[in-house]
Protein backbone atom coordinates (compact mmCIF):
# COMPACT_ATOMS: atom_id res chain seq x y z
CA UNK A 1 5.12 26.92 9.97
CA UNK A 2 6.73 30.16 11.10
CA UNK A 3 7.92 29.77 15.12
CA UNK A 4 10.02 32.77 15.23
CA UNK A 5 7.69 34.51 17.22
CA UNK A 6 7.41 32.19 20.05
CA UNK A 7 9.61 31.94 22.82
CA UNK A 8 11.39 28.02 23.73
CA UNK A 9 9.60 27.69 26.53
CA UNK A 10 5.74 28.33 24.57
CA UNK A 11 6.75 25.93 21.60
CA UNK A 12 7.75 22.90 24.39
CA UNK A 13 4.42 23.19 26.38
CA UNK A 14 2.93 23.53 22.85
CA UNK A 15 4.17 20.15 22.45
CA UNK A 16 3.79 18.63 25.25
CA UNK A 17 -0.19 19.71 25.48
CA UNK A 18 0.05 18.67 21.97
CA UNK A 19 0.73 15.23 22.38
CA UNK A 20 -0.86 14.21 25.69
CA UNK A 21 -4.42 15.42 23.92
CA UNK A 22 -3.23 13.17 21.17
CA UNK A 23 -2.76 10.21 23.41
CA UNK A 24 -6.18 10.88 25.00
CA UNK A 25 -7.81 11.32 21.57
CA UNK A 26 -6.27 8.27 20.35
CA UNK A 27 -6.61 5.81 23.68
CA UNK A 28 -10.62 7.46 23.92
CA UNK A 29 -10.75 5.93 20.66
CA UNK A 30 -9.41 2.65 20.84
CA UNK A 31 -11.51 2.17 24.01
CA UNK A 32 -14.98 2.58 21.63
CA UNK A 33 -14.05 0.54 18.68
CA UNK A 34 -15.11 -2.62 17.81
CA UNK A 35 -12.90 -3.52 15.33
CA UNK A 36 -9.33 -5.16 16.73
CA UNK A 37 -6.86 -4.09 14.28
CA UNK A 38 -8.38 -0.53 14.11
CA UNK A 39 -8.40 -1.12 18.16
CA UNK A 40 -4.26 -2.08 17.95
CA UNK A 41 -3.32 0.91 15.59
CA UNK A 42 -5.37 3.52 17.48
CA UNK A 43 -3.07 2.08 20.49
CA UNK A 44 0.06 2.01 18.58
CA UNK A 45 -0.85 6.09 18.09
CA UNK A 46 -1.45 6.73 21.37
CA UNK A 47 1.77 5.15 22.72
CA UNK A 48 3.80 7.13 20.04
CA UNK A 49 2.12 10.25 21.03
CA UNK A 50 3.08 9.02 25.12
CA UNK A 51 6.55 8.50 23.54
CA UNK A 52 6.93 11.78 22.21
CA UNK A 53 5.56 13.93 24.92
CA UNK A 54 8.11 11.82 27.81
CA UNK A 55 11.05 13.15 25.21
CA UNK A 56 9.46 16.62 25.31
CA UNK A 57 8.89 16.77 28.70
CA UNK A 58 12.94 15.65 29.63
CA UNK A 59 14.03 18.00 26.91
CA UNK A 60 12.13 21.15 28.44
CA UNK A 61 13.65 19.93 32.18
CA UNK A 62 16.93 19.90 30.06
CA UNK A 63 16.40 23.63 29.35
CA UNK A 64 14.05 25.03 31.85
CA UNK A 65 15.94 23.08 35.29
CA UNK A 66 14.18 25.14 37.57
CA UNK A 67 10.94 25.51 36.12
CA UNK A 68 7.75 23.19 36.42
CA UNK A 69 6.04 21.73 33.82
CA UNK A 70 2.56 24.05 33.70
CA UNK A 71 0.69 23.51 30.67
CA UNK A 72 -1.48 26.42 29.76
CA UNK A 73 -5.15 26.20 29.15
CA UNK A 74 -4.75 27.00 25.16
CA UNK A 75 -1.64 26.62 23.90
CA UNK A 76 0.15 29.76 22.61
CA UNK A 77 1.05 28.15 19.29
CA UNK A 78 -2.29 27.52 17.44
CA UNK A 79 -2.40 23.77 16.23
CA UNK A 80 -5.53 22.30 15.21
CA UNK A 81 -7.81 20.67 17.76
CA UNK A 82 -9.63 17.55 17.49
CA UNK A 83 -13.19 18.28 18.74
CA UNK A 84 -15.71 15.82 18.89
CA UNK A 85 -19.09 17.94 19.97
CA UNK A 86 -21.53 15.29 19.02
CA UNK A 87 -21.30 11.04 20.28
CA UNK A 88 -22.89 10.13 16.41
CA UNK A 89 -20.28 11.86 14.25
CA UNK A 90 -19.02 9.74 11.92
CA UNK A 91 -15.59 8.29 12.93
CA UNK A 92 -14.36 9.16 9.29
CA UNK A 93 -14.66 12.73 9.95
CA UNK A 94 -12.82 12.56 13.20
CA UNK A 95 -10.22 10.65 11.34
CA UNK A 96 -10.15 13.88 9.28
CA UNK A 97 -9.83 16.02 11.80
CA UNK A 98 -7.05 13.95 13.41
CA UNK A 99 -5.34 13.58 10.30
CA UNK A 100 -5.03 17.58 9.84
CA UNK A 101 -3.32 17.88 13.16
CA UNK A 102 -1.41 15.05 12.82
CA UNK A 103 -0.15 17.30 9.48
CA UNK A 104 0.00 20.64 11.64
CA UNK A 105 2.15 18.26 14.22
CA UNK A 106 4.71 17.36 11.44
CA UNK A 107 5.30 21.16 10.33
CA UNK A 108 5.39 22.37 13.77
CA UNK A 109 8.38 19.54 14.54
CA UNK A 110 9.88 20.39 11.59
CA UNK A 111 10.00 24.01 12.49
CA UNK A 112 10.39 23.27 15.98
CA UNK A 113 14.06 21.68 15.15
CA UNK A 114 15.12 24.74 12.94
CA UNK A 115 15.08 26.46 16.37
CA UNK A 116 18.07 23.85 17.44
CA UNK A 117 21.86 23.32 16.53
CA UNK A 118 21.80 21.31 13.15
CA UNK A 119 23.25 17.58 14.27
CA UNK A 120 22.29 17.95 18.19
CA UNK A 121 20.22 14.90 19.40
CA UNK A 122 17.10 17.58 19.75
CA UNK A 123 17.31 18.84 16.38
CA UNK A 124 17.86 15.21 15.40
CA UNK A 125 14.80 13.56 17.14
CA UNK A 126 12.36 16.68 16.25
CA UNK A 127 13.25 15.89 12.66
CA UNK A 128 12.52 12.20 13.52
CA UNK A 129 9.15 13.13 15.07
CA UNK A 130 8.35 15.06 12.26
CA UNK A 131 8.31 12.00 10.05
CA UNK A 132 6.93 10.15 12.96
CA UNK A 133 3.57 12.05 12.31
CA UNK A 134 3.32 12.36 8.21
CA UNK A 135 3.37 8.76 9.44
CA UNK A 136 0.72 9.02 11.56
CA UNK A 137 -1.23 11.20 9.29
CA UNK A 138 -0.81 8.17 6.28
CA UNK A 139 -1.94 5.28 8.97
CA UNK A 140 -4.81 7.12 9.60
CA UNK A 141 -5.89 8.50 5.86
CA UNK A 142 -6.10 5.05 5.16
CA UNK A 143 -8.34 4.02 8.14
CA UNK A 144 -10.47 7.01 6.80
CA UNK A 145 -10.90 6.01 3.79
CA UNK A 146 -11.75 2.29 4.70
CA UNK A 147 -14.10 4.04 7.40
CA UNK A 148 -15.73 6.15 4.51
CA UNK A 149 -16.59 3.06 2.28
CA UNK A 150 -18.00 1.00 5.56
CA UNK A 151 -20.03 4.50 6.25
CA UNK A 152 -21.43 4.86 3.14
CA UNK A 153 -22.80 1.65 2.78
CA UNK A 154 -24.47 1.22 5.89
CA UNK A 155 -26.05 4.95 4.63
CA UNK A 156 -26.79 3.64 1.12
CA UNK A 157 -27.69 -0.32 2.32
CA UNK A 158 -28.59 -0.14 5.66
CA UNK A 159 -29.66 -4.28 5.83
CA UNK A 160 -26.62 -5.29 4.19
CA UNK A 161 -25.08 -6.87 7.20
CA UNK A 162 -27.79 -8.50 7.97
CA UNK A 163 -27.96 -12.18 8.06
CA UNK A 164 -30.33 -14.68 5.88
C-alpha cells in the first residue's frame, strides 16, 4: 500500500478510526453469537483492536502535543469497510468482509512503519501490528470457513438439528 501521499497526521486518525470500528464490529458481534468459543475469539479481536488504537492514540499525542484527537467522518486513507446493510446476512460473508480489512489493516501497518526510523519502538510495534492482523485475518478465515459448512447445511438440511 502506497502512503506517500498522505500526511502523518491523516494515516494516525486513519488508524485510530480504523481500529475503534474494528472493536465495535467485533464486540457487536460477540454480543449476537450463540456459540462461546466463537463468543471468546470475537472478544479476544476486539480487545486487540482496543489495544492497538490506545498505542495509536499515545503515539499521535507523541507527535501532534497540541492537537486533539478529531477523527474525520471518512477516513482520508481508503481501507475497506465492514458494512452490514441487512440483520439476515450470513455471518460467513461478514467474516469475509472482515477478513479483507483485517488484510488492508496489515498492508497499511506495514506501510505505515516505512514512514518511521527503522529500529524506533513505532516502526517496531507497527511492524508488530502488522502481523498482529494477518493474524487476525487467519483466526477469522477459519471461523469462516467452519461458518460456511454450518450455513450450508442448515440451507441444504434444514431439519438436521432437529431432535428424534
Amino acid at each position: 500500500m502506497n502512503l506517500s501521499e498522505y500526511n502523518l497526521e491523516d494515516l494516525f486518525l486513519t488508524a485510530i478510526k480504523s481500529e475503534i470500528e474494528s472493536n465495535k464490529l467485533y464486540s457487536n458481534l460477540a454480543k449476537k453469537i450463540q456459540n462461546g468459543l466463537l463468543q471468546d475469539k470475537l472478544e479476544f479481536l476486539a480487545k486487540e483492536e482496543e489495544k492497538h488504537k490506545n498505542f495509536i492514540e499515545d503515539e499521535y499525542r507523541n507527535h501532534f502535543p497540541d492537537k486533539k484527537i478529531n477523527l474525520p467522518k471518512e477516513t482520508p486513507v481508503p481501507l475497506p469497510e465492514i458494512i452490514i446493510d441487512d440483520e439476515n446476512i450470513p455471518l460467513s460473508k461478514i467474516f469475509m468482509s472482515a477478513m479483507q480489512a483485517e488484510k488492508a489493516a496489515q498492508d497499511f501497518y506495514k506501510s505505515f512503519a516505512d514512514r518511521f526510523e527503522d529500529g524506533t519502538k513505532i516502526n517496531h510495534t507497527l511492524k508488530y501490528f502488522s502481523d498482529m492482523e494477518l493474524g487476525h485475518y487467519k483466526l477469522i478465515e477459519i471461523e469462516k470457513e467452519s461458518m460456511e459448512r454450518f450455513e450450508e447445511a442448515d440451507v441444504y438440511w434444514p431439519m438436521m438439528h432437529i431432535g428424534p
